[in-house]
C-alpha atoms as a PDB file:
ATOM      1  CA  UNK A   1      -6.060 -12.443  11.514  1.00  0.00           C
ATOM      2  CA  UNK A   2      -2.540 -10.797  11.590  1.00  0.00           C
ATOM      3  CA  UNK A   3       0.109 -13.700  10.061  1.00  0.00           C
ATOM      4  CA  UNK A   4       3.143 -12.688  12.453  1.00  0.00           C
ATOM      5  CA  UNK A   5       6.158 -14.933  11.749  1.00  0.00           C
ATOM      6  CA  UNK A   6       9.956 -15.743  11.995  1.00  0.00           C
ATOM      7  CA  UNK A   7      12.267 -14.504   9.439  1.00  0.00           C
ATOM      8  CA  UNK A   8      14.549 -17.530  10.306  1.00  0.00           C
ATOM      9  CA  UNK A   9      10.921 -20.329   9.707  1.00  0.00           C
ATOM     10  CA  UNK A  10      12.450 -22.463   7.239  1.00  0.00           C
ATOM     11  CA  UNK A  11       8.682 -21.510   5.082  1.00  0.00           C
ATOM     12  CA  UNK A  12       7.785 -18.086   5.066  1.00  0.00           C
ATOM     13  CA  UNK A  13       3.989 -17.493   4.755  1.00  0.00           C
ATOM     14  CA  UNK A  14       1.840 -14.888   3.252  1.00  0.00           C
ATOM     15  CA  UNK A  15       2.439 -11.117   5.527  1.00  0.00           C
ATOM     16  CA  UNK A  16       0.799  -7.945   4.838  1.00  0.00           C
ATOM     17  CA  UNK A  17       3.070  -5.558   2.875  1.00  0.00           C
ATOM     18  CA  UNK A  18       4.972  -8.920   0.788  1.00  0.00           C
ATOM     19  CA  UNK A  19       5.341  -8.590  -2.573  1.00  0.00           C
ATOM     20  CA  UNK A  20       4.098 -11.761  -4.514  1.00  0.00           C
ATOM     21  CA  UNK A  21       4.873 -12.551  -8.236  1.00  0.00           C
ATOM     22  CA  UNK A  22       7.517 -10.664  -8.840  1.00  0.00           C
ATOM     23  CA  UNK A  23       8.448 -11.318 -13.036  1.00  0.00           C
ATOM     24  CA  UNK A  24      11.699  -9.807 -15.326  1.00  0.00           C
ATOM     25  CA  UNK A  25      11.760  -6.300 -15.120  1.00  0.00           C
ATOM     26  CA  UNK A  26      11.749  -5.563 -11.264  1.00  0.00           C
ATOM     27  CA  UNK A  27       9.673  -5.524  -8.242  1.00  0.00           C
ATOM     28  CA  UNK A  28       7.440  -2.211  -9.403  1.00  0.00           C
ATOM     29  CA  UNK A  29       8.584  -0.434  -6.172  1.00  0.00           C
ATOM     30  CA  UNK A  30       9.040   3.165  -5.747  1.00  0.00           C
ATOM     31  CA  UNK A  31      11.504   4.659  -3.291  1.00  0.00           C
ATOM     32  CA  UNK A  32       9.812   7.833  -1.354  1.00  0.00           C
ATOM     33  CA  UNK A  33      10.148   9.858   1.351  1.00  0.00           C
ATOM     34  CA  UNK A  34       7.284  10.032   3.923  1.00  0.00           C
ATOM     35  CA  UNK A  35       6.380  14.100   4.249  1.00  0.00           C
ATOM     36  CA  UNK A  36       8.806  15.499   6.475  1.00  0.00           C
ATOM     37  CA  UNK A  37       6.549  18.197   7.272  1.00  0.00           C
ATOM     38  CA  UNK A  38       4.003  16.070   9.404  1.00  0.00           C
ATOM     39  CA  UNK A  39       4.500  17.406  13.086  1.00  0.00           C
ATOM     40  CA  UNK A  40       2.607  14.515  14.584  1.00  0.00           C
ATOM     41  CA  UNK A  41       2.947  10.691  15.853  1.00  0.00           C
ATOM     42  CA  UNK A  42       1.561   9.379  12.610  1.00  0.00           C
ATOM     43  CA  UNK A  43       3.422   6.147  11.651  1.00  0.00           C
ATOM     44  CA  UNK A  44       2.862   4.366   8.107  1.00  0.00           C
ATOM     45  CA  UNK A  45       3.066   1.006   8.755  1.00  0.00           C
ATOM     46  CA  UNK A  46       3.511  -2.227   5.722  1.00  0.00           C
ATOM     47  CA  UNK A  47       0.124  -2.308   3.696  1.00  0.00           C
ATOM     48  CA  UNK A  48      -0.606   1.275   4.392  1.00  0.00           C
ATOM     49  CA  UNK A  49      -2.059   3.082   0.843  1.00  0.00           C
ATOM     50  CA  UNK A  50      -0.531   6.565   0.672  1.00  0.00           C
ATOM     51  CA  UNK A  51      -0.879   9.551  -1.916  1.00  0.00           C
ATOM     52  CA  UNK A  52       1.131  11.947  -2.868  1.00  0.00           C
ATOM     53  CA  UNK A  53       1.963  15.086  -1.302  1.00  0.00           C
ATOM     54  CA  UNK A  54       3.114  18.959  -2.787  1.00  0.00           C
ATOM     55  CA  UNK A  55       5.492  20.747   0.119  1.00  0.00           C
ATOM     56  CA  UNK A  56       5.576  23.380  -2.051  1.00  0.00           C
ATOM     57  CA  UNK A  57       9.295  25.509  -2.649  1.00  0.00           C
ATOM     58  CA  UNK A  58      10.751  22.921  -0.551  1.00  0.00           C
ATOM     59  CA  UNK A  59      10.413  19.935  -2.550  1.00  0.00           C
ATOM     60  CA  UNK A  60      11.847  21.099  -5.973  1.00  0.00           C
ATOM     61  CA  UNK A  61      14.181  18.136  -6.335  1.00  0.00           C
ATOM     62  CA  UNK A  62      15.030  14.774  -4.255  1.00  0.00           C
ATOM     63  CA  UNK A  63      12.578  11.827  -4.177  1.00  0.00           C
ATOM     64  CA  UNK A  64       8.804  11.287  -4.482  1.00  0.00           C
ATOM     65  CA  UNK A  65       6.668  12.674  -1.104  1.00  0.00           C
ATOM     66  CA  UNK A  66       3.990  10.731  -0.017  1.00  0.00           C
ATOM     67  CA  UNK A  67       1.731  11.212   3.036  1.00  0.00           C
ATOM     68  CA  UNK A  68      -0.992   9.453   4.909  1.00  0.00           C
ATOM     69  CA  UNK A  69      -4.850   9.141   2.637  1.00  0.00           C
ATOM     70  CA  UNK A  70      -7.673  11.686   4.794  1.00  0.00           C
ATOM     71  CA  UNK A  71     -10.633   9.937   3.327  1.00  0.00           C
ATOM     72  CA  UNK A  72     -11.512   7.573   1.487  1.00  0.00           C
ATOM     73  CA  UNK A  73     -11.818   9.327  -1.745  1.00  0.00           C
ATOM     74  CA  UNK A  74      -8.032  10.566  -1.507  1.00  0.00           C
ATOM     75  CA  UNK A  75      -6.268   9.238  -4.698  1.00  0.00           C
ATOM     76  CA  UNK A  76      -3.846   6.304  -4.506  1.00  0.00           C
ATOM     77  CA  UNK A  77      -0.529   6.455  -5.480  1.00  0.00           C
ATOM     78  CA  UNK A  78       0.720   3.021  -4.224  1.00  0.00           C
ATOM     79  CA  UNK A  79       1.237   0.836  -1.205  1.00  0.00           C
ATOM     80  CA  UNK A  80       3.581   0.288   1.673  1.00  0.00           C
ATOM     81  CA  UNK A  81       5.947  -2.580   1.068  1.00  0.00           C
ATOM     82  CA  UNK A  82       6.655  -5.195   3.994  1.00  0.00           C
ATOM     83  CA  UNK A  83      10.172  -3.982   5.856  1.00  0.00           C
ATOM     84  CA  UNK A  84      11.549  -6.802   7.999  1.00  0.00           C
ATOM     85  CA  UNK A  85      14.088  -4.308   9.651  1.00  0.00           C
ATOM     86  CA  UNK A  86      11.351  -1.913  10.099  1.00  0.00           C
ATOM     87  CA  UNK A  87       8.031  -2.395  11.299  1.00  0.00           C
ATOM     88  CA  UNK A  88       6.914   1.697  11.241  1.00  0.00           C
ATOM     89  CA  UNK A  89       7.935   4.784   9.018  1.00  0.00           C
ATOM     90  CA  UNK A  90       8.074   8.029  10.761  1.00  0.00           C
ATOM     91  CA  UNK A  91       7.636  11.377   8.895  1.00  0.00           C
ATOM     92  CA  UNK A  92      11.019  12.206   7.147  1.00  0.00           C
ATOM     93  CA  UNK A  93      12.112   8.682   6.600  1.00  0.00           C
ATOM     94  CA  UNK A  94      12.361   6.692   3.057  1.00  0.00           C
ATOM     95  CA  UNK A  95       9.780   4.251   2.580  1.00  0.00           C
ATOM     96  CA  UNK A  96       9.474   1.379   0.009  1.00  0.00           C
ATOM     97  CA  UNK A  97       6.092   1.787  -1.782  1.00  0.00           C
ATOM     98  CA  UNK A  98       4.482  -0.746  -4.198  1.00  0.00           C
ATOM     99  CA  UNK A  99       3.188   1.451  -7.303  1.00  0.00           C
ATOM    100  CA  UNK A 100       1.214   0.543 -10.233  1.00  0.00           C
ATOM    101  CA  UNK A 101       1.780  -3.348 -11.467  1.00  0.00           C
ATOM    102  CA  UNK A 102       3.293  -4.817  -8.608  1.00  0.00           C
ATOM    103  CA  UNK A 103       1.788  -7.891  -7.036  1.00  0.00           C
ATOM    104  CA  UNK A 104       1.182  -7.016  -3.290  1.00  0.00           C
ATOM    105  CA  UNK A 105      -0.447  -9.019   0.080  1.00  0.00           C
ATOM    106  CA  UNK A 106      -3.371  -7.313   1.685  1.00  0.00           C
ATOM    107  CA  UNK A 107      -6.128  -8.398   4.121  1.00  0.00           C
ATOM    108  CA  UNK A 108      -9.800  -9.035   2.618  1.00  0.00           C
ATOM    109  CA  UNK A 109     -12.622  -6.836   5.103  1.00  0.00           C
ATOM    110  CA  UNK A 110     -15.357  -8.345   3.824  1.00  0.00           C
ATOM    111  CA  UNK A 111     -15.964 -11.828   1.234  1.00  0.00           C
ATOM    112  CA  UNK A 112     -14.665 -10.368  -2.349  1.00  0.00           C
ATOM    113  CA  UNK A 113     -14.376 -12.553  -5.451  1.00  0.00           C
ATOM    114  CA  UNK A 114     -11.550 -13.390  -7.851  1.00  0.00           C
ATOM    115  CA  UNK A 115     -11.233  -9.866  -9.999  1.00  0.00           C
ATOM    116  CA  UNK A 116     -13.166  -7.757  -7.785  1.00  0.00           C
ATOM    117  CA  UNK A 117     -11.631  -3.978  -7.809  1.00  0.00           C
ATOM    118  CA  UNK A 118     -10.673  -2.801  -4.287  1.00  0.00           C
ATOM    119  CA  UNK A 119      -9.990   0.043  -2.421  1.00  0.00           C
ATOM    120  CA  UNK A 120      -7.806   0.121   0.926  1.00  0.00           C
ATOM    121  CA  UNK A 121     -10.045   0.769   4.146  1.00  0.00           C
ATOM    122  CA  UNK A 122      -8.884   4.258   4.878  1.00  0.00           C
ATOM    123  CA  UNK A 123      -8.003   4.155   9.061  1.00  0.00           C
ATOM    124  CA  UNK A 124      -7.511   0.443   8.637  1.00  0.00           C
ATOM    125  CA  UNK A 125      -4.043  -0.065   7.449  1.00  0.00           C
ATOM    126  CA  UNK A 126      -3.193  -3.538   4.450  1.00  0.00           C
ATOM    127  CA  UNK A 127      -7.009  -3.946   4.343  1.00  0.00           C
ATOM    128  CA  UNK A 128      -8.962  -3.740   1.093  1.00  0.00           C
ATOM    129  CA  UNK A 129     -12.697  -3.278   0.440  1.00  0.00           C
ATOM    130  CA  UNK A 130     -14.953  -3.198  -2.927  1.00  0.00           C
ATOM    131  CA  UNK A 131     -14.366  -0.180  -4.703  1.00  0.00           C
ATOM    132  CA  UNK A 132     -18.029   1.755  -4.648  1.00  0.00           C
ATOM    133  CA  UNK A 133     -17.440   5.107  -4.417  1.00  0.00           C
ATOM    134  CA  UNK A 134     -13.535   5.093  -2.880  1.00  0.00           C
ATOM    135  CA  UNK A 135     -10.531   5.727  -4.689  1.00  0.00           C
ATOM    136  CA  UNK A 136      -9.301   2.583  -6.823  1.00  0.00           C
ATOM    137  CA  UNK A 137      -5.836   0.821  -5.812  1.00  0.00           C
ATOM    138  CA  UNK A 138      -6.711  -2.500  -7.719  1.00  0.00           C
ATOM    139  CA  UNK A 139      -7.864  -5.805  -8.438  1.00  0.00           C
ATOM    140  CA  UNK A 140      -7.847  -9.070  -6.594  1.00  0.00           C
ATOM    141  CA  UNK A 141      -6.092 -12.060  -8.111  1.00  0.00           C
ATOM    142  CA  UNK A 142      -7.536 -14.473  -5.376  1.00  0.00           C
ATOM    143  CA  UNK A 143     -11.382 -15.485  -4.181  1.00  0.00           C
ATOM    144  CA  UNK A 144     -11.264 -14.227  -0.641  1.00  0.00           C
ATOM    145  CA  UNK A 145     -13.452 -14.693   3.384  1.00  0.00           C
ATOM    146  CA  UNK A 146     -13.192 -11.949   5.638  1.00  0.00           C
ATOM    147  CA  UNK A 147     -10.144 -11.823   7.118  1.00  0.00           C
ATOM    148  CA  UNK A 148      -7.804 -13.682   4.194  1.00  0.00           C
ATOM    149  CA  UNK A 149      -4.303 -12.672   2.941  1.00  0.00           C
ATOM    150  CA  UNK A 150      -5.020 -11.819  -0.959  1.00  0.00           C
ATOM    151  CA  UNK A 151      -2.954 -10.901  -3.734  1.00  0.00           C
ATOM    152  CA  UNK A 152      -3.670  -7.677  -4.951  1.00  0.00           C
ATOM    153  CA  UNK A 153      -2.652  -6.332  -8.601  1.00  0.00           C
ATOM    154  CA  UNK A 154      -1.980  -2.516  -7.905  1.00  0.00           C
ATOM    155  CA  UNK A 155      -3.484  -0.684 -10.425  1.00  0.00           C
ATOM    156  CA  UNK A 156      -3.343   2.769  -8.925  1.00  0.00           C
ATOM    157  CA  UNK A 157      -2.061   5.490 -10.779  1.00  0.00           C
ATOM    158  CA  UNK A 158      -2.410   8.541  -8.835  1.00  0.00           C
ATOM    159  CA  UNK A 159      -3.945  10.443 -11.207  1.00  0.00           C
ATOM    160  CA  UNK A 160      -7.573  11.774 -10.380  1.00  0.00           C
ATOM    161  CA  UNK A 161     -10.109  10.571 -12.603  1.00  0.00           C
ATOM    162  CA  UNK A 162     -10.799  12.936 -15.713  1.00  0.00           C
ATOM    163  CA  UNK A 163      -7.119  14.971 -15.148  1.00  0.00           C
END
């Protein structure tokens, strides 16, 4: 169930994309800019897991490129972060993204205990599932039904296993 709220409620609640237990030394966020190149109507959207992208000659300098995961196998490099000015990211724009150690607010897709190591459902953007064979974003740090808001500790490093 999508938590859709007021930024004026006097108690926020738990959203997708919100960054939880933030500690001294920052947030663990990651400033990037969504691959200009992409020609078509994709939109990233808060809870979203992304990877990153090579433009070739015409990305030698500026910040990080991400782009949109293909399959479920595509490596993480980190996580959409919750805009309350912006609800979608179109291709060009800067985008927030929640990289390794930050604390981040996703939706559980199926029951998954305390400590389990999650993936994000690829077409199914701020959901996670058990890891099995997909590419590894995290852990959980909360016991979690289908359909819950859990705090996941992003673990994803974008580097594919063995490089």
């Amino acid at each position: 169930m999508a938590n859709y709220q007021s930024i004026n409620s006097f108690k926020q609640g738990k959203a997708v994309g919100d960054l939880d237990l933030s500690f001294f030394g920052g947030e663990h966020v990651i400033s990037c800019r969504y691959n200009p190149d992409d020609t078509s109507t994709n939109r990233l959207v808060a809870g979203e897991t992304v990877k990153l992208t090579d433009l070739g000659a015409t990305d030698l300098i500026g910040p990080p490129i991400i782009t949109k995961r293909t399959a479920d196998t595509d490596t993480i490099f980190g996580v959409v972060k919750r805009n309350l000015k912006q609800a979608e990211f179109k291709p060009g724009e800067i985008v927030e993204i929640a990289v390794k150690d930050a604390v981040i607010n996703l939706v559980a897709s199926a029951a998954l205990t305390r400590g389990a190591k999650v993936s994000g459902v690829f077409g199914t953007p701020g959901s996670v599932q058990a890891v099995g064979t997909k590419a590894y974003l995290g852990y959980l740090l909360d016991k979690a039904a289908s359909g819950d808001i859990v705090r996941v500790m992003v673990e994803a490093d974008a580097v594919t296993e063995g490089a």
